[in-house]
N, C-alpha and C. Protein backbone atom coordinates (compact mmCIF):
# COMPACT_ATOMS: atom_id res chain seq x y z
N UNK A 1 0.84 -1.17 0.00
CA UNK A 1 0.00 0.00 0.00
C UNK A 1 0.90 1.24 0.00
N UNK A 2 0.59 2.45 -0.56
CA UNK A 2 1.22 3.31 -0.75
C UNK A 2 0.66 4.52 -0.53
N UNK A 3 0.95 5.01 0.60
CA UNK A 3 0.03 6.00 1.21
C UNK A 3 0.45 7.28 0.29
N UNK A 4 1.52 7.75 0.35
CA UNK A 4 2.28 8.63 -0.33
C UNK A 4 2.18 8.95 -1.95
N UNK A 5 1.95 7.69 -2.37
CA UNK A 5 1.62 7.86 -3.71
C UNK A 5 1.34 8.85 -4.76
N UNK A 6 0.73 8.03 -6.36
CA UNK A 6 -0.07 9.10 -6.57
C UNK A 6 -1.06 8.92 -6.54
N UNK A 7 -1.63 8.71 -5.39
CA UNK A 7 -3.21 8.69 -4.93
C UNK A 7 -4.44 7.84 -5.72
N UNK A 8 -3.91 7.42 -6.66
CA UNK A 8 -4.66 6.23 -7.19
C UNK A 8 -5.03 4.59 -6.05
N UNK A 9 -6.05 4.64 -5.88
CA UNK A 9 -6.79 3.24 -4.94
C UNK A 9 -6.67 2.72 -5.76
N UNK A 10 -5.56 1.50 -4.88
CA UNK A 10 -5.61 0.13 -5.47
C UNK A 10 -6.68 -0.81 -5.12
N UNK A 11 -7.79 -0.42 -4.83
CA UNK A 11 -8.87 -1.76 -4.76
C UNK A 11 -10.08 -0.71 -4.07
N UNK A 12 -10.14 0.30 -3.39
CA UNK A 12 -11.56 0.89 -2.55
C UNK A 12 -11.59 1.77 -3.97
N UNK A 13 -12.78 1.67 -4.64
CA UNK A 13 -13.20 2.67 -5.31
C UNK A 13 -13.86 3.82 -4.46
N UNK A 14 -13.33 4.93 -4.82
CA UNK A 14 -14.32 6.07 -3.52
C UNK A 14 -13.98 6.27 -2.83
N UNK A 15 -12.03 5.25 -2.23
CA UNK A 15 -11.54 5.91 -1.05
C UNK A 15 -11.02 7.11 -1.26
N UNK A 16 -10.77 7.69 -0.08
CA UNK A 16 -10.01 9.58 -0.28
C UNK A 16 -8.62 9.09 -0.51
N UNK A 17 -7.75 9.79 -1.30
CA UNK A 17 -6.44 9.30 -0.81
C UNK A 17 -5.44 9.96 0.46
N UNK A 18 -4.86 9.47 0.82
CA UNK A 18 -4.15 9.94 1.98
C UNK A 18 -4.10 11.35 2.05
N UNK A 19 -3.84 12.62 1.22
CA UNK A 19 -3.85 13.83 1.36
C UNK A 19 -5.11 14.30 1.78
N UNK A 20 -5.93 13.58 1.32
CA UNK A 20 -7.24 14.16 1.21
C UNK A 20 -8.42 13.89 2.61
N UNK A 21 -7.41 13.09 3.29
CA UNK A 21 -8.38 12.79 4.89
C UNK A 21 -7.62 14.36 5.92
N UNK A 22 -8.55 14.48 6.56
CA UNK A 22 -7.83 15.73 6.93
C UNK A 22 -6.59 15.19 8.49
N UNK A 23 -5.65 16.13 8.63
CA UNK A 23 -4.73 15.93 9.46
C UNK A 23 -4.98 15.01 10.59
N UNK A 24 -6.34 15.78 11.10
CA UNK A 24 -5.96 14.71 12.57
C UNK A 24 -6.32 13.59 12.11
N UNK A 25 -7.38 12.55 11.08
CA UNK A 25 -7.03 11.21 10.28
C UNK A 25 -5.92 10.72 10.54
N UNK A 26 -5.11 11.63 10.02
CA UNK A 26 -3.73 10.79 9.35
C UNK A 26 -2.89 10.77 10.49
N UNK A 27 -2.84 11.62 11.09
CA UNK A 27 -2.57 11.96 12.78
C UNK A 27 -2.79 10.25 13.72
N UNK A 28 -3.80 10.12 13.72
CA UNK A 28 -4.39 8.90 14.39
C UNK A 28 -4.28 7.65 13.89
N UNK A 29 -4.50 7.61 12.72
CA UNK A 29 -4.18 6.46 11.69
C UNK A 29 -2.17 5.61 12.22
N UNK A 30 -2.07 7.07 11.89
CA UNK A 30 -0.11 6.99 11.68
C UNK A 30 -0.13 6.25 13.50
N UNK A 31 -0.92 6.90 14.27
CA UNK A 31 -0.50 6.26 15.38
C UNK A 31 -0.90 5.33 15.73
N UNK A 32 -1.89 4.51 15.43
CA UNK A 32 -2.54 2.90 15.42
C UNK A 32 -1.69 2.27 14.74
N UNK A 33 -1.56 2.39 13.67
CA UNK A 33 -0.46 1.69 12.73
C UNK A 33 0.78 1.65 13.71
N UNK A 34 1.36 2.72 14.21
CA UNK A 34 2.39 2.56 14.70
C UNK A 34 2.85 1.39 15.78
N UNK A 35 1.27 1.73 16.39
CA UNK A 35 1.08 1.09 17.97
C UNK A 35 0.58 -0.92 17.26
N UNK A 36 0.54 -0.93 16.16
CA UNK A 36 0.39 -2.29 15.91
C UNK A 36 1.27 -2.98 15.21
N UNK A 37 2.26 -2.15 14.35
CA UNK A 37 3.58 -2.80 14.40
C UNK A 37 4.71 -3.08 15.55
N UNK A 38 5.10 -1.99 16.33
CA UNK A 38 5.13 -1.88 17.69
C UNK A 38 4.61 -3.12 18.79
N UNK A 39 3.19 -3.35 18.60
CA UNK A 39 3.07 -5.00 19.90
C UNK A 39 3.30 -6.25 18.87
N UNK A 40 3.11 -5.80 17.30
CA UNK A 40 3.48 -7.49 16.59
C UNK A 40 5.17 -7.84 16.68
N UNK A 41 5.81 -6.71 16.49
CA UNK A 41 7.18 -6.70 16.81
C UNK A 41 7.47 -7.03 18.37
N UNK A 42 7.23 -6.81 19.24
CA UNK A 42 7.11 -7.16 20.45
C UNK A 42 6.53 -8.32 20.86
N UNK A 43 5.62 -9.44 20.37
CA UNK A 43 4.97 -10.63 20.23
C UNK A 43 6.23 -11.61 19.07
N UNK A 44 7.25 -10.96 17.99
CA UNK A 44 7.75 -12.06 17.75
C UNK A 44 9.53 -11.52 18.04
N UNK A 45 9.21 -10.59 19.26
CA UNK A 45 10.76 -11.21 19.99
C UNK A 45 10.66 -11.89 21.16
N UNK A 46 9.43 -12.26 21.65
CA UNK A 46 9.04 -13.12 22.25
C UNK A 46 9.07 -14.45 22.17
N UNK A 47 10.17 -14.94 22.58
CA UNK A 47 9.81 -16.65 22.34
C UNK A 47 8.52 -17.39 22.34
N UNK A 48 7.87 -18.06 21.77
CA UNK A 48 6.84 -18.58 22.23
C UNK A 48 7.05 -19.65 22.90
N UNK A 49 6.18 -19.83 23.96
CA UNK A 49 5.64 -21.03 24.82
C UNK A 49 5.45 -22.37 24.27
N UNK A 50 6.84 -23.52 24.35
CA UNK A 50 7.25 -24.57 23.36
C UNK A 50 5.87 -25.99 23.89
N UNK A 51 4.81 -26.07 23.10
CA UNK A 51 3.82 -26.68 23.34
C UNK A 51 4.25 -28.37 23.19
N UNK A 52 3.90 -29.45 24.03
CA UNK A 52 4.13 -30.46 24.19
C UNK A 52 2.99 -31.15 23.70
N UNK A 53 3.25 -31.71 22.46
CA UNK A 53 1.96 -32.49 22.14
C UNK A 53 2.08 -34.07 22.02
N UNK A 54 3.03 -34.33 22.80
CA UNK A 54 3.08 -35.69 23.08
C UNK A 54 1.76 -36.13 24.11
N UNK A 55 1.33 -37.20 24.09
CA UNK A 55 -0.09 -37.56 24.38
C UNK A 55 0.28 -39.01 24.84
């Protein structure tokens, strides 16, 4: 996805493109995004819990 682009939607017909949502949007957006790469990155430096499926 290419926020920056040239504003052509690759698949939502009718979406705004990124310039066009107003600041605080992109404001909030940028920071969810942030905050969810941020705990997935944090979930795989996490070892996971080595499951025993011997039975």
């Amino acid at each position: 996805m290419d926020l920056f682009g040239s504003g052509l939607s690759n698949g939502a017909i009718g979406a705004p493109t990124w310039l066009d949502l107003p600041a605080e949007a992109r404001a909030a957006l940028t920071s969810l995004m942030m905050q969810l790469i941020l705990d997935h990155a944090a979930m795989a430096a996490t070892p996971a819990k080595e499951l025993d499926h011997d039975l």
